[in-house]
PDB file of N, CA and C in Angstrom:
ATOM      1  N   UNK A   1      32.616  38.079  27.383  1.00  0.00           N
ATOM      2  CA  UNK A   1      32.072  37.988  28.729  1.00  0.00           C
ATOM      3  C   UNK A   1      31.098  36.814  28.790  1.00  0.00           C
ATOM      4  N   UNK A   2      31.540  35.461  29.398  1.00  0.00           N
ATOM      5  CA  UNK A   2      30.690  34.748  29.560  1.00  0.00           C
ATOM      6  C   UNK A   2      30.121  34.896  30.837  1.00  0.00           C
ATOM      7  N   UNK A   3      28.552  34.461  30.966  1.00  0.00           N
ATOM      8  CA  UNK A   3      27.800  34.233  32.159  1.00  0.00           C
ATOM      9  C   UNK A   3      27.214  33.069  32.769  1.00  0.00           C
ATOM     10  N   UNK A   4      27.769  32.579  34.067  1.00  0.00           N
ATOM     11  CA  UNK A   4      27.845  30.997  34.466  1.00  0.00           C
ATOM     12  C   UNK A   4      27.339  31.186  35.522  1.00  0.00           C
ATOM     13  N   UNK A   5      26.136  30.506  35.464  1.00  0.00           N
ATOM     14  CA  UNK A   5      25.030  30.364  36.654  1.00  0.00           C
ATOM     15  C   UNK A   5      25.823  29.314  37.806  1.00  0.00           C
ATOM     16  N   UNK A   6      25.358  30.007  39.142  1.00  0.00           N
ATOM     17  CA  UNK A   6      25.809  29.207  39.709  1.00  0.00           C
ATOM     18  C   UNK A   6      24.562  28.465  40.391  1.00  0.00           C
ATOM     19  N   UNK A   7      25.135  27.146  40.764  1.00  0.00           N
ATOM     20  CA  UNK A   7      24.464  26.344  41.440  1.00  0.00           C
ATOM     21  C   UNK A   7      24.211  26.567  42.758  1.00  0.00           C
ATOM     22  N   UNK A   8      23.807  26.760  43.531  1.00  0.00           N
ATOM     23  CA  UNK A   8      23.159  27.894  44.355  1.00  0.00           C
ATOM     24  C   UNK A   8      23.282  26.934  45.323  1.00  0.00           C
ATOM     25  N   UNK A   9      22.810  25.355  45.753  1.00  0.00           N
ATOM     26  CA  UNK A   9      22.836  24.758  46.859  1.00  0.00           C
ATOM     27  C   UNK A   9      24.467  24.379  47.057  1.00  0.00           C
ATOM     28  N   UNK A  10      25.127  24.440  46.150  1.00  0.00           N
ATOM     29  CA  UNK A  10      26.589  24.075  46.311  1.00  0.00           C
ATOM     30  C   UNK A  10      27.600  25.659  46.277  1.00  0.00           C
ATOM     31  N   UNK A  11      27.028  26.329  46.419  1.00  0.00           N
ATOM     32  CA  UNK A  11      27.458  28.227  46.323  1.00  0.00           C
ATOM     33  C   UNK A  11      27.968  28.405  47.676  1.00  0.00           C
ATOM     34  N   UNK A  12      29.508  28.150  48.358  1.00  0.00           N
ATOM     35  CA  UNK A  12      29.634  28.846  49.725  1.00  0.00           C
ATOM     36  C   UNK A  12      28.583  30.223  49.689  1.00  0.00           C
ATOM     37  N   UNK A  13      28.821  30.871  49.212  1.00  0.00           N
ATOM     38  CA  UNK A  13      27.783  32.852  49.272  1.00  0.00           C
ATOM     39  C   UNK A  13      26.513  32.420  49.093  1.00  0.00           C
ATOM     40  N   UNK A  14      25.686  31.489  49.212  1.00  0.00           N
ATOM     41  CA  UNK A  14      24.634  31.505  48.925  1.00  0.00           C
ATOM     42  C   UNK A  14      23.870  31.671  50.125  1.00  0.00           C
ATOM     43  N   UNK A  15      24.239  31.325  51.240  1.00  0.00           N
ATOM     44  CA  UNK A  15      23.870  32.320  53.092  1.00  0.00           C
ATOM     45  C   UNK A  15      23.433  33.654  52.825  1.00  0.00           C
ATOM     46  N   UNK A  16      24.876  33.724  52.400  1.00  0.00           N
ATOM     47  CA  UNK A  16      25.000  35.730  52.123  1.00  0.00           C
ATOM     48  C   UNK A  16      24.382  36.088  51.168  1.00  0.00           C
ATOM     49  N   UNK A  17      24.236  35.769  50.152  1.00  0.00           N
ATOM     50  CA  UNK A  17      23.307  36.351  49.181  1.00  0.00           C
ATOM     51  C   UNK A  17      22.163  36.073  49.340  1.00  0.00           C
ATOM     52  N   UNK A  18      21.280  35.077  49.965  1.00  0.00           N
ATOM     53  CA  UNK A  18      20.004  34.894  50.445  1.00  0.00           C
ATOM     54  C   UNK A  18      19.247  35.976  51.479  1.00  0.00           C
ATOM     55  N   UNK A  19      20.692  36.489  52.203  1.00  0.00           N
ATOM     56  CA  UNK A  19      20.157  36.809  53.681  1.00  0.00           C
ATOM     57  C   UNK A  19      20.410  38.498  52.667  1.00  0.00           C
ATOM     58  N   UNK A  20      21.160  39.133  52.242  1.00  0.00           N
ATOM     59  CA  UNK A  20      21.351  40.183  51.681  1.00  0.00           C
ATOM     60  C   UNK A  20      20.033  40.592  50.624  1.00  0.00           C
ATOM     61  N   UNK A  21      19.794  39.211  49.761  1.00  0.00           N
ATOM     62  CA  UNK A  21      18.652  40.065  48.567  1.00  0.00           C
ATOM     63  C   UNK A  21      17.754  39.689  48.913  1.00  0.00           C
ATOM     64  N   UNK A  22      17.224  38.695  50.137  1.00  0.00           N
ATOM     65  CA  UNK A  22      15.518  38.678  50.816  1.00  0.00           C
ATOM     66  C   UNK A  22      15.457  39.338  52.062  1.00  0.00           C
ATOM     67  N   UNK A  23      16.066  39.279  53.151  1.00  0.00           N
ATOM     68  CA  UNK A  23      16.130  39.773  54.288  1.00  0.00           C
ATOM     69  C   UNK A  23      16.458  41.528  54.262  1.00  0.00           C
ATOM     70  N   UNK A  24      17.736  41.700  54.000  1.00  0.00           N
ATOM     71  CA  UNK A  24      18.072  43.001  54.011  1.00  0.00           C
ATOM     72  C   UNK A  24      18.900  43.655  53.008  1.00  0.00           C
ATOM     73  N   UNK A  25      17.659  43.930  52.066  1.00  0.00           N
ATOM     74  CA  UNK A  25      18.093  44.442  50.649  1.00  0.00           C
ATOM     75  C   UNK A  25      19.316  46.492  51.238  1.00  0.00           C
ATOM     76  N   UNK A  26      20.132  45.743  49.883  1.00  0.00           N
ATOM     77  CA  UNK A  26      20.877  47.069  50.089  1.00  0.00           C
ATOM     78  C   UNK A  26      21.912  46.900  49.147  1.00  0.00           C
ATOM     79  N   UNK A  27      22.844  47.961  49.155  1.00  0.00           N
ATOM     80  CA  UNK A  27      24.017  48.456  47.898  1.00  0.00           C
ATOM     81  C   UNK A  27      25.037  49.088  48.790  1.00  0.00           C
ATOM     82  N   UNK A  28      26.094  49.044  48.196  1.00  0.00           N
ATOM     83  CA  UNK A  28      27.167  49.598  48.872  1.00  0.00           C
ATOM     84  C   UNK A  28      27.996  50.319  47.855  1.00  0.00           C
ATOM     85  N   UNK A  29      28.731  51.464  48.759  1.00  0.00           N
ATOM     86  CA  UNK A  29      29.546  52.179  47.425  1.00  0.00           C
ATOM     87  C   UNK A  29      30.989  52.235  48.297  1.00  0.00           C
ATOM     88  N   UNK A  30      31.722  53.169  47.579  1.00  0.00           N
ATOM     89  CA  UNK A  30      33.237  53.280  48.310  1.00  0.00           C
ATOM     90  C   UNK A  30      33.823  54.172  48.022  1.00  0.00           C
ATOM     91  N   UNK A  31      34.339  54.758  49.401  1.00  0.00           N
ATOM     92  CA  UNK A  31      34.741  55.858  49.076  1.00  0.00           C
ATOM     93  C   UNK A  31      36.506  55.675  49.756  1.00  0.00           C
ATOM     94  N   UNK A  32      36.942  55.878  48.833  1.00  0.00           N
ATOM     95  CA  UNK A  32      38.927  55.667  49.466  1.00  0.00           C
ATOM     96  C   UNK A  32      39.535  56.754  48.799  1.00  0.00           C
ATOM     97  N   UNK A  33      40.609  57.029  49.285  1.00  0.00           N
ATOM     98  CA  UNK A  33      41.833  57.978  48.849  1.00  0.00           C
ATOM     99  C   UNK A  33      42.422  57.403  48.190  1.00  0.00           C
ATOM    100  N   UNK A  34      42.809  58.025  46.669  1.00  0.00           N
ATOM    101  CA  UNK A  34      43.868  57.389  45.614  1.00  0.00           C
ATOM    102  C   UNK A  34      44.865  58.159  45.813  1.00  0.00           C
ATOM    103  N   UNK A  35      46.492  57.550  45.772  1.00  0.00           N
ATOM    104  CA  UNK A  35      47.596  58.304  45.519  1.00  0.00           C
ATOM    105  C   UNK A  35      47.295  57.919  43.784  1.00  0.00           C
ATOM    106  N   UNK A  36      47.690  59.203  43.350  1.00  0.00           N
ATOM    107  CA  UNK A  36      47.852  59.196  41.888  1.00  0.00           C
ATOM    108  C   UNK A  36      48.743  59.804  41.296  1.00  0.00           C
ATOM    109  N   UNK A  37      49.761  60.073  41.950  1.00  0.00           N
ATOM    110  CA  UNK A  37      51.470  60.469  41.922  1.00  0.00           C
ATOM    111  C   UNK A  37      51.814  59.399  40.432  1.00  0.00           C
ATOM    112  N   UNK A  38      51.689  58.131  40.781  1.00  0.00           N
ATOM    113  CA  UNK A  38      52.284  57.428  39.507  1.00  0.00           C
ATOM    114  C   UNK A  38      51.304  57.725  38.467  1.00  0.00           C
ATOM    115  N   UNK A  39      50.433  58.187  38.393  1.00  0.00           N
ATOM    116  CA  UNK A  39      49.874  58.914  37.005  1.00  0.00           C
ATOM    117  C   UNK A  39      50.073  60.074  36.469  1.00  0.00           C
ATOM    118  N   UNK A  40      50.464  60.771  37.606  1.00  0.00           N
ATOM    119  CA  UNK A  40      50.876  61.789  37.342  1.00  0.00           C
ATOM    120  C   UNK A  40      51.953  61.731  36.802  1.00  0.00           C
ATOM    121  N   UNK A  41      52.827  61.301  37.354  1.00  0.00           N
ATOM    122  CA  UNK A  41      54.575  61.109  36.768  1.00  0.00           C
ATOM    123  C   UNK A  41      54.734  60.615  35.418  1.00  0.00           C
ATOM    124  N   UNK A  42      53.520  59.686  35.250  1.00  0.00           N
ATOM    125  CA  UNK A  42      53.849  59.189  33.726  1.00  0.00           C
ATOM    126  C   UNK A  42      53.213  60.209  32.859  1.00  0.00           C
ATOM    127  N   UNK A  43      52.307  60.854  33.287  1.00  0.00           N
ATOM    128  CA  UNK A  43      52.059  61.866  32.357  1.00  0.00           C
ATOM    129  C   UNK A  43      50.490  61.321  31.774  1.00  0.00           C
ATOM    130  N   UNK A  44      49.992  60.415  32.037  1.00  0.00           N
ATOM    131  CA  UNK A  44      48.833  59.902  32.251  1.00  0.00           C
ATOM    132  C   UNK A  44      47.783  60.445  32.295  1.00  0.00           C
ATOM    133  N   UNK A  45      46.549  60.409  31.124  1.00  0.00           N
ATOM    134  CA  UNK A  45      45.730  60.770  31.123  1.00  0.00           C
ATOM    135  C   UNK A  45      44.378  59.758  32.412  1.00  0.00           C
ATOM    136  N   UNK A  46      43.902  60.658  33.507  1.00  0.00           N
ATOM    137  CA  UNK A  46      43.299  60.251  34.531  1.00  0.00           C
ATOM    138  C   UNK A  46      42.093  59.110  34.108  1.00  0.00           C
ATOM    139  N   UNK A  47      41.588  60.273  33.333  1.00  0.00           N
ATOM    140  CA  UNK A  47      40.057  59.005  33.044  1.00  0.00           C
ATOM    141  C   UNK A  47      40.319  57.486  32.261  1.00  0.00           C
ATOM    142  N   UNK A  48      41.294  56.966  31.695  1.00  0.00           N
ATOM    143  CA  UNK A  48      41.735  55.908  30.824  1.00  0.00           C
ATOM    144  C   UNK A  48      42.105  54.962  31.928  1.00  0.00           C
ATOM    145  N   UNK A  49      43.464  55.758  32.435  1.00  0.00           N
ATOM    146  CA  UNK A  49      44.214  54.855  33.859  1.00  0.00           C
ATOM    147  C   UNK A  49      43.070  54.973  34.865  1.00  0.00           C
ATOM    148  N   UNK A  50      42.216  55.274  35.807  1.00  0.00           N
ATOM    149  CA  UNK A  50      41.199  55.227  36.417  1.00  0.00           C
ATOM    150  C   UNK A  50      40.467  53.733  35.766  1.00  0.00           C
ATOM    151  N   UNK A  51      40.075  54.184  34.491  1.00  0.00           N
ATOM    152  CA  UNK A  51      38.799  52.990  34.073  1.00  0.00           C
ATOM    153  C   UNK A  51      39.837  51.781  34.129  1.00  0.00           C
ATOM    154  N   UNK A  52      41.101  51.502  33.561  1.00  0.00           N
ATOM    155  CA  UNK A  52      41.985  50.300  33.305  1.00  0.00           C
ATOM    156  C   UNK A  52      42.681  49.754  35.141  1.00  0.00           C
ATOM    157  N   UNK A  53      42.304  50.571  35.943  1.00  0.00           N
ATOM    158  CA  UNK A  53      42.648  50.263  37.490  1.00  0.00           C
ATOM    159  C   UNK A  53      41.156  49.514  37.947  1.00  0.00           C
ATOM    160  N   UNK A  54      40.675  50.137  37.928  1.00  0.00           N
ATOM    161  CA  UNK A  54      38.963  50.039  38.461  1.00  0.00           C
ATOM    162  C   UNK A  54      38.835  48.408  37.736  1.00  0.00           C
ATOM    163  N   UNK A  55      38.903  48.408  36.281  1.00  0.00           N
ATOM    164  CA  UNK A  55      38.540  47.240  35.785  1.00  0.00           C
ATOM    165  C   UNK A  55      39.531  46.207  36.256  1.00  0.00           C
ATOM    166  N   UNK A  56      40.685  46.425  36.074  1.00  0.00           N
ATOM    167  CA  UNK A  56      42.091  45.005  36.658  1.00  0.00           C
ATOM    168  C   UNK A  56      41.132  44.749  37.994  1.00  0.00           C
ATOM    169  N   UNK A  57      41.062  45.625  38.880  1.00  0.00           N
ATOM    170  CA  UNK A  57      40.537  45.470  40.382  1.00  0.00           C
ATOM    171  C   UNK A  57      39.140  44.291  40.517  1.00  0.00           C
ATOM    172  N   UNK A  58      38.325  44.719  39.831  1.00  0.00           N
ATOM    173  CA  UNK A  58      37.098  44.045  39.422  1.00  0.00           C
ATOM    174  C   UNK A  58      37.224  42.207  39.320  1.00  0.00           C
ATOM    175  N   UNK A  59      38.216  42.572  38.160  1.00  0.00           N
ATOM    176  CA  UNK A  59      38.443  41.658  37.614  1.00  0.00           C
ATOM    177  C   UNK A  59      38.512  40.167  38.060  1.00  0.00           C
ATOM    178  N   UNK A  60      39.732  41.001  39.231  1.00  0.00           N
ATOM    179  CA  UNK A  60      40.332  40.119  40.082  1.00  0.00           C
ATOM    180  C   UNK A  60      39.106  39.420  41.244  1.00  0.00           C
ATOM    181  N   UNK A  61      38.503  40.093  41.474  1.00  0.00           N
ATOM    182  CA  UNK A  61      37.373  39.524  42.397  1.00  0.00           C
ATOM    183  C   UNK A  61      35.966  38.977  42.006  1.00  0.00           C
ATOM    184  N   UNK A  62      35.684  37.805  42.036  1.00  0.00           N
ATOM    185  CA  UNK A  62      34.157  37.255  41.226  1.00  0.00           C
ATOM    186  C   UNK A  62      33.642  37.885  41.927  1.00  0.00           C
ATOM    187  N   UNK A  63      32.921  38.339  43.545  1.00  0.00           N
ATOM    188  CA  UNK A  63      32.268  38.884  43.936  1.00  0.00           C
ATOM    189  C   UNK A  63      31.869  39.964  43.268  1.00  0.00           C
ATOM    190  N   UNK A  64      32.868  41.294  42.972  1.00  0.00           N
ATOM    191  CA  UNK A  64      32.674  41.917  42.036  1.00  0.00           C
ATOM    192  C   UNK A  64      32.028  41.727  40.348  1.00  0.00           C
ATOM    193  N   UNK A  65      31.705  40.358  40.254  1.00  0.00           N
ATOM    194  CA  UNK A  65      31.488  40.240  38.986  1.00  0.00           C
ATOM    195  C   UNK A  65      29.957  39.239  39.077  1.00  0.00           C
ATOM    196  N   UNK A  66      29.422  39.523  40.213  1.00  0.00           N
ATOM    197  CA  UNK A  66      28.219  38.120  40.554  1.00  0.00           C
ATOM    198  C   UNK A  66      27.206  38.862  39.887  1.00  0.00           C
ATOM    199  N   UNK A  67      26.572  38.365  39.448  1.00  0.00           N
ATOM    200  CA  UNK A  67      25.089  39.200  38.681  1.00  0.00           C
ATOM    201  C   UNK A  67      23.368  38.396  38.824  1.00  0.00           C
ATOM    202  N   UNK A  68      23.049  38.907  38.364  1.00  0.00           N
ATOM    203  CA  UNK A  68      21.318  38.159  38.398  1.00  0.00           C
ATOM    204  C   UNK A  68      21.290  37.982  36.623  1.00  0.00           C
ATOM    205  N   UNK A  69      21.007  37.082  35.880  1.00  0.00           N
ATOM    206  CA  UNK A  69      20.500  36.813  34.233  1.00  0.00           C
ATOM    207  C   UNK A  69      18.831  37.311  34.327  1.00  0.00           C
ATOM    208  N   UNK A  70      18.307  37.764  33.319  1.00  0.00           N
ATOM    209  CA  UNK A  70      17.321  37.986  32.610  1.00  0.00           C
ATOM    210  C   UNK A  70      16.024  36.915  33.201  1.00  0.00           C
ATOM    211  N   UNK A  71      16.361  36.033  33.826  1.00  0.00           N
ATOM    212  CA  UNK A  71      15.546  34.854  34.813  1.00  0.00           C
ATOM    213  C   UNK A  71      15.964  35.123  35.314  1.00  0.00           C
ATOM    214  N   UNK A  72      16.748  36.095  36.344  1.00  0.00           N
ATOM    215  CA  UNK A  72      16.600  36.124  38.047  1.00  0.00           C
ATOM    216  C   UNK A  72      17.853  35.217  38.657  1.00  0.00           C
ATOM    217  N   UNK A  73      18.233  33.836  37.384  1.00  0.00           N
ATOM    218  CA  UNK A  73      18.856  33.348  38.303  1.00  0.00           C
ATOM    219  C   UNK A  73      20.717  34.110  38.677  1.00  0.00           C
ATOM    220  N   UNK A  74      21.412  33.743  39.541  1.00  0.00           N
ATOM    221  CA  UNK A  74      22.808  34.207  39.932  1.00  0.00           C
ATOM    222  C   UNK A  74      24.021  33.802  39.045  1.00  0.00           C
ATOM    223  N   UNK A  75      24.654  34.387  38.665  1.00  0.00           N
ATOM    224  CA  UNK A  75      25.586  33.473  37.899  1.00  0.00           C
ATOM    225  C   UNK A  75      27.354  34.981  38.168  1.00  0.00           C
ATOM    226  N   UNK A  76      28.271  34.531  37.815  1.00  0.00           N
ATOM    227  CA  UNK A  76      29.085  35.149  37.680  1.00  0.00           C
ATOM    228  C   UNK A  76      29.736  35.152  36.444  1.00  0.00           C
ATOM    229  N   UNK A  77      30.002  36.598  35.871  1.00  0.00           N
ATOM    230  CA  UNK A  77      30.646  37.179  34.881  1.00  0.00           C
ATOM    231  C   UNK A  77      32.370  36.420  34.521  1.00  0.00           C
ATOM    232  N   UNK A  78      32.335  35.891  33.179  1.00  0.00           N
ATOM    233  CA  UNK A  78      33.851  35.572  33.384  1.00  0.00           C
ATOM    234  C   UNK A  78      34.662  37.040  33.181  1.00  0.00           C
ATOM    235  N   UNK A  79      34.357  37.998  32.887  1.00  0.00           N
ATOM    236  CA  UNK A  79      35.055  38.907  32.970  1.00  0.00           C
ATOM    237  C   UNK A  79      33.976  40.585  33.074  1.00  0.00           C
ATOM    238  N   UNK A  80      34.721  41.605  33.438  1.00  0.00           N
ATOM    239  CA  UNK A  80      33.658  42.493  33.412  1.00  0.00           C
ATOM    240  C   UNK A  80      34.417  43.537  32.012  1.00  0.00           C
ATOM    241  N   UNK A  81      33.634  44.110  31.578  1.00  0.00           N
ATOM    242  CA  UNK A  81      33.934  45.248  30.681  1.00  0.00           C
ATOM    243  C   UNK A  81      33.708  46.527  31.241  1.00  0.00           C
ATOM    244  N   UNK A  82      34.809  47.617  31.073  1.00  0.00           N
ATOM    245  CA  UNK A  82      34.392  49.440  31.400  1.00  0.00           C
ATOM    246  C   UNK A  82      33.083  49.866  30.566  1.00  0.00           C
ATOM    247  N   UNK A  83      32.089  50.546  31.197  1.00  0.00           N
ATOM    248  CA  UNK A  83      31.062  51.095  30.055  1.00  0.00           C
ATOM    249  C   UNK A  83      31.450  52.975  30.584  1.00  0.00           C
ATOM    250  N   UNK A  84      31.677  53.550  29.668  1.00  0.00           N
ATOM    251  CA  UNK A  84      31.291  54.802  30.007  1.00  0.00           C
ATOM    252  C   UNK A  84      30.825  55.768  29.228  1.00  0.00           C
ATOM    253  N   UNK A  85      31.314  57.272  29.570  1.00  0.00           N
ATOM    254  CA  UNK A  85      30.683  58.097  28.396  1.00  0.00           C
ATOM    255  C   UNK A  85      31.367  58.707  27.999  1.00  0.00           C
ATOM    256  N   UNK A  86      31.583  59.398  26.419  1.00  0.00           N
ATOM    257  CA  UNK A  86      32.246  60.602  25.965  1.00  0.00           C
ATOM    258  C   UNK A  86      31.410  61.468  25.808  1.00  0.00           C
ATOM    259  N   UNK A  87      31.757  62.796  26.281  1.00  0.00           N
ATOM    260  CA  UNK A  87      30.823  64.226  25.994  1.00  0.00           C
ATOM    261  C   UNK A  87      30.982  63.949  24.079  1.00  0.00           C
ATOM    262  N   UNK A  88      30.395  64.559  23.702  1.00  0.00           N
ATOM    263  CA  UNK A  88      30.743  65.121  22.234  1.00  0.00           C
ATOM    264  C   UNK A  88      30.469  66.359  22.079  1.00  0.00           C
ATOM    265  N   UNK A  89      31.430  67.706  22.177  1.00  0.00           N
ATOM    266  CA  UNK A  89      31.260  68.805  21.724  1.00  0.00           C
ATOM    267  C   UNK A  89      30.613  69.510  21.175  1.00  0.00           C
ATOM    268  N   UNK A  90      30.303  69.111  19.919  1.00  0.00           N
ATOM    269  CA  UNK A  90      29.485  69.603  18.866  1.00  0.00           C
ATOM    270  C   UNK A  90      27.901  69.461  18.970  1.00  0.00           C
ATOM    271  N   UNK A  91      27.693  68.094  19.436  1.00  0.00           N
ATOM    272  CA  UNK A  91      25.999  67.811  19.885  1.00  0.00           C
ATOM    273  C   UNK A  91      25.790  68.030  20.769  1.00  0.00           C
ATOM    274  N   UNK A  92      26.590  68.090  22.143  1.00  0.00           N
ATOM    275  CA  UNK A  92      26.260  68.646  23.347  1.00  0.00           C
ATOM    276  C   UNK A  92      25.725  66.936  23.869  1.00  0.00           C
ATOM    277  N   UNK A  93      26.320  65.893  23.643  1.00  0.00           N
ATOM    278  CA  UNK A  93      25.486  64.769  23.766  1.00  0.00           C
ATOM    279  C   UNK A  93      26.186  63.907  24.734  1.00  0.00           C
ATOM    280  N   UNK A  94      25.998  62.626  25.001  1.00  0.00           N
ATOM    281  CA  UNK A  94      27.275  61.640  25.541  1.00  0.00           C
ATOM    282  C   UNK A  94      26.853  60.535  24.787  1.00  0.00           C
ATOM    283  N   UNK A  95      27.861  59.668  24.616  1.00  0.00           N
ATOM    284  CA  UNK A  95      27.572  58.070  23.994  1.00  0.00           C
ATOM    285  C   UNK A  95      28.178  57.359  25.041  1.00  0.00           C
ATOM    286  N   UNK A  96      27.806  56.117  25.013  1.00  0.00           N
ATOM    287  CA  UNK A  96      28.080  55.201  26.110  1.00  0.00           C
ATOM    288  C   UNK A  96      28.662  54.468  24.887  1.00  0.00           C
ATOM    289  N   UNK A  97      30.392  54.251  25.723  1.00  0.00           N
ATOM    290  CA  UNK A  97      31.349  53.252  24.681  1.00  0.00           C
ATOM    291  C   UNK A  97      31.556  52.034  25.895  1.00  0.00           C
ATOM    292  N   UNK A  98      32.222  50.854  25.128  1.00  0.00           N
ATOM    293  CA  UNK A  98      32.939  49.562  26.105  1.00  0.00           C
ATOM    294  C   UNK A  98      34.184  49.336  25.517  1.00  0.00           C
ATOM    295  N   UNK A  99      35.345  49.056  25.850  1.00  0.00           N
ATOM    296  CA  UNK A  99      35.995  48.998  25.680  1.00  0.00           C
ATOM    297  C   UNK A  99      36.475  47.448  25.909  1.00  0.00           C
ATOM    298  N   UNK A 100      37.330  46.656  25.452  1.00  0.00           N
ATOM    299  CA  UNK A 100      37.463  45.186  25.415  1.00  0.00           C
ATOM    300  C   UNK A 100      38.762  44.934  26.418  1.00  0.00           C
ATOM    301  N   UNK A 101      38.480  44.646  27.490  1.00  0.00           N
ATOM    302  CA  UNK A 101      39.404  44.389  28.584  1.00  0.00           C
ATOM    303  C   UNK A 101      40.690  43.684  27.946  1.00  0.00           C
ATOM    304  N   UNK A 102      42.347  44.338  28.265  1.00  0.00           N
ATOM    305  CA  UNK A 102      43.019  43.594  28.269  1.00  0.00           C
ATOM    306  C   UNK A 102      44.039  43.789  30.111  1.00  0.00           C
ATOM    307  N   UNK A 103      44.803  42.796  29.963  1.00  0.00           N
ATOM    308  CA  UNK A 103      45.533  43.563  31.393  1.00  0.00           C
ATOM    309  C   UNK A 103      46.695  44.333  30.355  1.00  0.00           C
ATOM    310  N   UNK A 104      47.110  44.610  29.333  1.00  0.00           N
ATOM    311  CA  UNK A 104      48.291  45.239  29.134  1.00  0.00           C
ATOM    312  C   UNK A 104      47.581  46.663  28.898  1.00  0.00           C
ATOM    313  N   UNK A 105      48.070  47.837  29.745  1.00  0.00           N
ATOM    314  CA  UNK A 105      47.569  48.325  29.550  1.00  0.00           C
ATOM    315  C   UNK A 105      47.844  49.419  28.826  1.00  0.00           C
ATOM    316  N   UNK A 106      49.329  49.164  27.497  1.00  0.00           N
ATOM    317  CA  UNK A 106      49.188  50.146  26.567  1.00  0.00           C
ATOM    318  C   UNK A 106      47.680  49.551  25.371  1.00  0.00           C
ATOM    319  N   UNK A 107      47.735  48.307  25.680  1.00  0.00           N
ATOM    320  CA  UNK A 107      46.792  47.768  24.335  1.00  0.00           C
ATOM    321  C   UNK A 107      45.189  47.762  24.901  1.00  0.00           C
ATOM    322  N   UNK A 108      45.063  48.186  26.235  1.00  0.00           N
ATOM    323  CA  UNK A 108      43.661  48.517  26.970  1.00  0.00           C
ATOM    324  C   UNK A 108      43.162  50.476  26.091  1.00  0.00           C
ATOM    325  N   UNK A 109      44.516  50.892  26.342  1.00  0.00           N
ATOM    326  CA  UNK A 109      43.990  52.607  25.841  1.00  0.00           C
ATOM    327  C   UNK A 109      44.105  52.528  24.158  1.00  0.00           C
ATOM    328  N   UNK A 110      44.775  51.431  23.372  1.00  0.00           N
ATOM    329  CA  UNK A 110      44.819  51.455  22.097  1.00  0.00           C
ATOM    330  C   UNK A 110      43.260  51.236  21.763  1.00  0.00           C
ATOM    331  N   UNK A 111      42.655  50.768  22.784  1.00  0.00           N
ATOM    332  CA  UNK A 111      41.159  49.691  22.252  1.00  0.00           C
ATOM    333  C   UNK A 111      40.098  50.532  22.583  1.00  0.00           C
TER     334      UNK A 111
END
């Protein structure tokens, strides 16, 4: 995952991101209906195909991938990574794993 600052006076989004993180701070979430018939059919475990959809989706859009660095300044992600959690049974605990983006996605659930 590289991170590439952008140049901000030459940034078409730099209107929108000015007027969004000084003027009128806010977050957005989403809420849509999934058909999940083709996961089902393959027999597909939900939470794997979920994280490997979510991430292709991401992927595809820099917006989705614009960030702030450790200085504040803007830069965009060359790629994003899944972070999530596994329960663990025995400790009663969760760990936060990442998994290494591929688009194939038998070699996304191998990883």
């Amino acid at each position: 995952m590289e991170f590439c600052r952008v140049d901000r006076a030459a940034w078409p989004r730099n209107e929108y991101f000015e007027h969004y993180f000084s003027n009128t701070p806010c977050t957005y979430s989403m809420t849509v209906k999934l058909d999940v018939t083709n996961i089902e059919e393959k027999g597909l475990k939900y939470y794997p195909a979920l994280l490997y959809a979510l991430t292709t989706v991401v992927n595809r859009h820099e917006e989705f991938r614009t960030a702030l660095d450790a200085e504040g300044q803007v830069g965009i992600f060359s790629e994003m990574l899944p972070c999530y959690t596994v329960f663990n049974k025995e400790t009663e605990t969760f760990s936060n794993l990442w998994t290494e983006y591929t688009p194939d996605y038998p070699a996304f659930c191998a990883r």
